[in-house]
C-alpha atoms as a PDB file:
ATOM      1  CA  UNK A   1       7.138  18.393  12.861  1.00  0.00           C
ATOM      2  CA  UNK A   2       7.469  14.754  13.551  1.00  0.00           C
ATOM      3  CA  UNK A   3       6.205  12.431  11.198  1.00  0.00           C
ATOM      4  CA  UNK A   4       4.235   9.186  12.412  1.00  0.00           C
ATOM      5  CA  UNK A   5       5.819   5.979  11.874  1.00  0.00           C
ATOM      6  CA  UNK A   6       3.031   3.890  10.155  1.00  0.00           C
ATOM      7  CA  UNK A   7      -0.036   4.933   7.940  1.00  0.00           C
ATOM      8  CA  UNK A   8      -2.551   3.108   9.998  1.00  0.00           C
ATOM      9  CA  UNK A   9      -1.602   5.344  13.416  1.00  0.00           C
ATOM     10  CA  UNK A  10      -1.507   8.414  10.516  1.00  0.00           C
ATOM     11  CA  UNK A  11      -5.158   7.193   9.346  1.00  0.00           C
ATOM     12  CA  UNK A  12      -6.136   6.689  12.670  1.00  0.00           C
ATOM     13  CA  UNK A  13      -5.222   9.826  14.146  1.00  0.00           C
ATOM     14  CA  UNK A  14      -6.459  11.689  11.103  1.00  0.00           C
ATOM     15  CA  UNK A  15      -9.884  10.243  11.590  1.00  0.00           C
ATOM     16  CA  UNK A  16     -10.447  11.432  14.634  1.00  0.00           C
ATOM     17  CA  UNK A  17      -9.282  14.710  14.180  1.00  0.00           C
ATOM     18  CA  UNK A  18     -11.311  15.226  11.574  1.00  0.00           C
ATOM     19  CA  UNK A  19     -14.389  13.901  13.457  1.00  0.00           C
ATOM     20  CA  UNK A  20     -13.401  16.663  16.131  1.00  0.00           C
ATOM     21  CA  UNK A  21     -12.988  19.192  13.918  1.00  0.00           C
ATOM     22  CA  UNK A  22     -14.681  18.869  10.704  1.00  0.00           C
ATOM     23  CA  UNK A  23     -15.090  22.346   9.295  1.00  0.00           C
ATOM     24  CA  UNK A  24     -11.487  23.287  10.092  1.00  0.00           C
ATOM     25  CA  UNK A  25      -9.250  20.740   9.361  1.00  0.00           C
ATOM     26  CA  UNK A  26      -7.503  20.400   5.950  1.00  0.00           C
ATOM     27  CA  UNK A  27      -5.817  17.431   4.879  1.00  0.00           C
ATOM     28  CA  UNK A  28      -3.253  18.244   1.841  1.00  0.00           C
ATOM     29  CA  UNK A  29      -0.823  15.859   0.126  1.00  0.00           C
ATOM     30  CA  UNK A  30       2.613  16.421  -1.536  1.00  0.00           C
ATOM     31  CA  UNK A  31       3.915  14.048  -4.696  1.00  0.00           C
ATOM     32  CA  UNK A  32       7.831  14.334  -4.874  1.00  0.00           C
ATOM     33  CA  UNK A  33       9.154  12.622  -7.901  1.00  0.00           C
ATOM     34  CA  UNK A  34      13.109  14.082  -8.319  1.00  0.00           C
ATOM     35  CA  UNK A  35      13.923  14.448 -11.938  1.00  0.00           C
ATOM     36  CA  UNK A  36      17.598  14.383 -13.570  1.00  0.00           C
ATOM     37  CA  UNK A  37      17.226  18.440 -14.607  1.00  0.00           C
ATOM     38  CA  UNK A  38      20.642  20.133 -14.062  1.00  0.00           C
ATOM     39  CA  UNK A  39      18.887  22.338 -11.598  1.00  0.00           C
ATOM     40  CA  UNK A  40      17.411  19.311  -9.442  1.00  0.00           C
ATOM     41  CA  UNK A  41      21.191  17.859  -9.256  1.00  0.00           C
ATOM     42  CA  UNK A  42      23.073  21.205  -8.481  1.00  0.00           C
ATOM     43  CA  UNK A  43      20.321  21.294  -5.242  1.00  0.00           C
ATOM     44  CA  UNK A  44      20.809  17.565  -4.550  1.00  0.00           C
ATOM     45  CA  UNK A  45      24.541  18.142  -4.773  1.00  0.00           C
ATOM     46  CA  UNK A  46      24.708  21.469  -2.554  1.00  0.00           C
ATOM     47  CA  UNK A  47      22.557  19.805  -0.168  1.00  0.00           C
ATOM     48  CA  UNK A  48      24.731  17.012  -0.045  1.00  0.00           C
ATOM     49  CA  UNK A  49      27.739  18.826   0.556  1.00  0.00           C
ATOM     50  CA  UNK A  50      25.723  20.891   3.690  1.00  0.00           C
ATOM     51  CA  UNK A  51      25.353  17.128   5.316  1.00  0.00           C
ATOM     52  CA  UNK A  52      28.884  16.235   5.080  1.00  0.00           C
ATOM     53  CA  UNK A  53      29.910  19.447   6.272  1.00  0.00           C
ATOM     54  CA  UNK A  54      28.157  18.992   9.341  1.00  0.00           C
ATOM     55  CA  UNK A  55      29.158  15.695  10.226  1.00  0.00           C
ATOM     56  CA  UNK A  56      32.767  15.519  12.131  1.00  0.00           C
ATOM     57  CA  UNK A  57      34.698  12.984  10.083  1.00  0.00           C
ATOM     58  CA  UNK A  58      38.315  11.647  10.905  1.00  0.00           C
ATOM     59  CA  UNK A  59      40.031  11.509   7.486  1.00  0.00           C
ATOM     60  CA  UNK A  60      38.074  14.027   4.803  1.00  0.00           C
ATOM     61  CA  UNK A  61      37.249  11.739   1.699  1.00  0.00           C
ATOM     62  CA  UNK A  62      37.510  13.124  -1.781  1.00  0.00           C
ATOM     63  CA  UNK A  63      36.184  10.951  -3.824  1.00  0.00           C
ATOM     64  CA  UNK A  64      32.227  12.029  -4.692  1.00  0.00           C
ATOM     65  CA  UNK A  65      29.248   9.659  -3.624  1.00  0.00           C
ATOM     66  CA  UNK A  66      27.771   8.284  -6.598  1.00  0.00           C
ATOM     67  CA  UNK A  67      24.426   9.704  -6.902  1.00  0.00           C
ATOM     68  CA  UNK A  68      21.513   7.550  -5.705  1.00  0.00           C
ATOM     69  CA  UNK A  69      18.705   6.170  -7.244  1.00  0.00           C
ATOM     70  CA  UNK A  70      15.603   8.943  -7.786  1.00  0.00           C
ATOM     71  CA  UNK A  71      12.676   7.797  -5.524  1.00  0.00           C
ATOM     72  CA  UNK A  72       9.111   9.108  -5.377  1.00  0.00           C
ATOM     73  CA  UNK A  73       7.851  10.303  -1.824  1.00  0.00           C
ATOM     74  CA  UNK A  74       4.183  11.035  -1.122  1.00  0.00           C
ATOM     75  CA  UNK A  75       3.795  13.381   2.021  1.00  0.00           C
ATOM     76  CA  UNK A  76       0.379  13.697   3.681  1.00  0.00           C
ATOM     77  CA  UNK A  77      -0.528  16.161   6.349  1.00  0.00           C
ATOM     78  CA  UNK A  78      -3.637  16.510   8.345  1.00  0.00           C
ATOM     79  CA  UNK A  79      -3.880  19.848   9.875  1.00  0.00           C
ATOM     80  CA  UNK A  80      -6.230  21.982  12.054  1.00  0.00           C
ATOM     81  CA  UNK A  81      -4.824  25.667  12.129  1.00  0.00           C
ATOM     82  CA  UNK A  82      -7.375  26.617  15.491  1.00  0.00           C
ATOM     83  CA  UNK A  83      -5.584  23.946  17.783  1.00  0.00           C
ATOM     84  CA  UNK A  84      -2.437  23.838  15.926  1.00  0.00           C
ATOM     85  CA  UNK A  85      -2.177  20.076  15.273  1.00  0.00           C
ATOM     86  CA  UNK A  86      -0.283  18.539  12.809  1.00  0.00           C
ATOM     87  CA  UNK A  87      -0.265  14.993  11.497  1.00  0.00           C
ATOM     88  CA  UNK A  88       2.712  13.997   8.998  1.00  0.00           C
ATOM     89  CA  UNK A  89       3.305  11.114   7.226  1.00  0.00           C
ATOM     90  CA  UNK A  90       5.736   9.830   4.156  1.00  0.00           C
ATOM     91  CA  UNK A  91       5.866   7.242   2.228  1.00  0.00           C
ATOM     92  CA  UNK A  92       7.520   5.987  -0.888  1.00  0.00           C
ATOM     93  CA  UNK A  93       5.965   2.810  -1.122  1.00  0.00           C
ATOM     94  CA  UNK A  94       3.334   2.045  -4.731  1.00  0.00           C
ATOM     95  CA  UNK A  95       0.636   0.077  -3.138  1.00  0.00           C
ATOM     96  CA  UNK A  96       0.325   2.006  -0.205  1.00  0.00           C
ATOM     97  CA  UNK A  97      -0.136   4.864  -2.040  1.00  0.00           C
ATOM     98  CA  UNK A  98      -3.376   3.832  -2.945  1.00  0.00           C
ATOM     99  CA  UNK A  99      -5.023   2.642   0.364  1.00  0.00           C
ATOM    100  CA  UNK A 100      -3.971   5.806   1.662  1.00  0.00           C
ATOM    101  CA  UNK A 101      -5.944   8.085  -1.281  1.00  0.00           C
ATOM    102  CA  UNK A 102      -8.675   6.316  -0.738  1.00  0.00           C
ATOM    103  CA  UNK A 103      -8.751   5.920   2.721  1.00  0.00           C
ATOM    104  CA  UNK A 104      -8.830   9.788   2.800  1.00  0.00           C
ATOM    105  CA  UNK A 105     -11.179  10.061   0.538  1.00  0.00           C
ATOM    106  CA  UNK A 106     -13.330   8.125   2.559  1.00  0.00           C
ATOM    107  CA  UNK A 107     -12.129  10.056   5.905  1.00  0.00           C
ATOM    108  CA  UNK A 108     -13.043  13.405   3.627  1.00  0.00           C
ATOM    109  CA  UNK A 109     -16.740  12.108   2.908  1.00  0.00           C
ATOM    110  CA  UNK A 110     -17.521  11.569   6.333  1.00  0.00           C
ATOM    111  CA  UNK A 111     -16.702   8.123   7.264  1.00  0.00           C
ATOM    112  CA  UNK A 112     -15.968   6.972  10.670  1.00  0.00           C
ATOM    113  CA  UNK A 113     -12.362   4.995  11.867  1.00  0.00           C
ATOM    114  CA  UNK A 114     -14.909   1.845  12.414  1.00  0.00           C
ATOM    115  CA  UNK A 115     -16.409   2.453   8.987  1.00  0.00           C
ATOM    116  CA  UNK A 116     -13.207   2.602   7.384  1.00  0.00           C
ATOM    117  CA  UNK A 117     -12.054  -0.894   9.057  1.00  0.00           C
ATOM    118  CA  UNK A 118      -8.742   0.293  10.732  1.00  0.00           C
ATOM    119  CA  UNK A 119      -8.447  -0.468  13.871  1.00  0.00           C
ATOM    120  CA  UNK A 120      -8.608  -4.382  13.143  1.00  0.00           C
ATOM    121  CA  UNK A 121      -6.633  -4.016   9.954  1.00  0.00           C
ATOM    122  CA  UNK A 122      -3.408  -4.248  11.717  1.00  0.00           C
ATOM    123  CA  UNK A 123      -2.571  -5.464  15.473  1.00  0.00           C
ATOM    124  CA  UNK A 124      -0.747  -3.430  17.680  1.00  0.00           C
ATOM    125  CA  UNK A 125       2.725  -4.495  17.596  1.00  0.00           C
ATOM    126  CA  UNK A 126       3.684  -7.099  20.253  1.00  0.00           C
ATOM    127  CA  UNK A 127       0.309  -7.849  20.702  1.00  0.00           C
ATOM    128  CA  UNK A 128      -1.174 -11.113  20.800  1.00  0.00           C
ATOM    129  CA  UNK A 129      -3.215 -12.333  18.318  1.00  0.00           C
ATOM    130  CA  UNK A 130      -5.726 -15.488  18.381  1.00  0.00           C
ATOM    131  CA  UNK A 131      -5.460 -17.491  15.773  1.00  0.00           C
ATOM    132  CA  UNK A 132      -8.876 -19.525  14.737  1.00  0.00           C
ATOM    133  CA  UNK A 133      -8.570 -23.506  12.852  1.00  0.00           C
ATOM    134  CA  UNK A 134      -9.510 -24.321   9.660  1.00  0.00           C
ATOM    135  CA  UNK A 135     -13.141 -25.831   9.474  1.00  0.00           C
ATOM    136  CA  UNK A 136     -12.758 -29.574   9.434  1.00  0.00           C
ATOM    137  CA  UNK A 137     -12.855 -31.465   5.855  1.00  0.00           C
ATOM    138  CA  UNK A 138     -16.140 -33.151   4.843  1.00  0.00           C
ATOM    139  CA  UNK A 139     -15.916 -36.688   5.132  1.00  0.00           C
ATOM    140  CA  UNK A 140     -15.229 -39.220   1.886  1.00  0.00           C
ATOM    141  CA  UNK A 141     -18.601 -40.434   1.725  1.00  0.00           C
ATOM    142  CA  UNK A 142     -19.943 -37.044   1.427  1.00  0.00           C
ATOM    143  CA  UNK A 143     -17.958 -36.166  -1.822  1.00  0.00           C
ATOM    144  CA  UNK A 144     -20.158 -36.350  -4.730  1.00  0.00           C
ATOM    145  CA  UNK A 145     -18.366 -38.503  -7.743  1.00  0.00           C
ATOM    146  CA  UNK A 146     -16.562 -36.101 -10.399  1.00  0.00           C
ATOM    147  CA  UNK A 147     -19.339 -35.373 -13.354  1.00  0.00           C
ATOM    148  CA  UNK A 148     -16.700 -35.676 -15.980  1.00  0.00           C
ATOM    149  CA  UNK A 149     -15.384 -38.390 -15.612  1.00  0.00           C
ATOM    150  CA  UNK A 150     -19.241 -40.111 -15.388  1.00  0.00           C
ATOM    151  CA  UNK A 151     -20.038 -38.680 -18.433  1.00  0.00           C
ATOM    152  CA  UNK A 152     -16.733 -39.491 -20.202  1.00  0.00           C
ATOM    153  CA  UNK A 153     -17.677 -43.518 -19.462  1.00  0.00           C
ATOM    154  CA  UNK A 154     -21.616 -43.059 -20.994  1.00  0.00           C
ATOM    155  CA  UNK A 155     -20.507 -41.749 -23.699  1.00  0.00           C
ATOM    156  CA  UNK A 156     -18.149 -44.508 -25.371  1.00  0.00           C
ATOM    157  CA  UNK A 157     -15.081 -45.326 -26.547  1.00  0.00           C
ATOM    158  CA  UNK A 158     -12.557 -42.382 -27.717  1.00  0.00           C
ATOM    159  CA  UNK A 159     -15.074 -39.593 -27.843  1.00  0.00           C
ATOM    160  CA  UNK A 160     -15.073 -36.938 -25.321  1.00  0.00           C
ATOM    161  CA  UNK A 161     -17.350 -34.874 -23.784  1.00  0.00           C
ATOM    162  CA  UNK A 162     -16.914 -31.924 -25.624  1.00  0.00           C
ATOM    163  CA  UNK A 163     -17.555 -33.851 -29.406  1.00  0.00           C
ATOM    164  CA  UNK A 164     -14.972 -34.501 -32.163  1.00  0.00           C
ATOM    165  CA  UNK A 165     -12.470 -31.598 -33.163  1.00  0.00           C
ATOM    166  CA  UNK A 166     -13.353 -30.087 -36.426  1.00  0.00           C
ATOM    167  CA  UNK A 167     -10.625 -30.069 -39.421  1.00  0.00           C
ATOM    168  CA  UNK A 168      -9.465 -26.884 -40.738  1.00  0.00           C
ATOM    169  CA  UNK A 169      -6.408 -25.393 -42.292  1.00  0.00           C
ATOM    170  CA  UNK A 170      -4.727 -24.379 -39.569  1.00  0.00           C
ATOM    171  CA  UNK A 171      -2.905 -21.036 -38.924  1.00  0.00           C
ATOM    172  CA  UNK A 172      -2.518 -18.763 -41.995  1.00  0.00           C
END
């Protein structure tokens, strides 16, 4: 089960499988946060030992690996069981976490890819993409005089705008 490699072609692809298949397909998603529980490391640590035990390796090494740092995966599959397609993605990243949830809820409630906004979210890699001015700034005679600084001038000498500054105790 291949997974896609970025979670606009996942939302993409999901979208329209869902539009082909509404009734049947399911979408379901997996949280995978690895805790420090004795039983989590003796798995981590047997599985560990199954990868270097595959691997051919010239001189054997006997000191351990230190243990890596626990990361959070979120794993989202979109599947239709009558045609047998399968759509995997994973992802360990915070804010995408979000778009995604609530880019499938969206897909779930019947919205379409061009409701959602994909398809221009992100250009297709090594495509080009135009790239539009700035609007040109307003001439100087055009700019109105700042208000403050008008009203500062009316007013006086030393007072401001805003009136004197009442006394007071201070902080207690």
């Amino acid at each position: 089960m291949p997974y896609l490699p970025t979670s606009q072609a996942y939302l993409e692809q999901s979208a329209q499988l869902l539009q082909a298949y509404p009734d049947t397909t399911r979408i379901v998603t997996k949280y995978n946060f690895p805790t420090n529980r004795r039983g989590n490391l003796k798995r981590a640590h047997k599985s560990q030992v199954r990868k270097d035990a595959a691997k051919p390796t010239d001189a054997p090494s006997t000191t351990p690996a230190p243990p890596s740092a626990a990361t959070a995966t979120l794993t989202l599959k979109t599947f239709n069981p009558t045609t047998g397609i399968c759509l995997h993605y994973r992802t360990n990243k915070a804010q995408e976490v979000g778009r995604l949830i609530t880019s499938l809820g969206k897909l779930a409630a019947g919205a379409d890819v061009a409701g959602l906004g994909l398809s221009a979210a992100v250009p297709a890699a090594g495509a080009d993409v135009e790239m539009t001015d700035a609007p040109a700034p307003a001439p100087a005679e055009e700019i109105a005089p700042v208000a403050g600084k008008a009203q500062g001038q009316a007013q006086g000498q030393g007072q401001s705008a805003k009136g004197k500054k009442k006394g007071g105790k201070g902080k207690r």
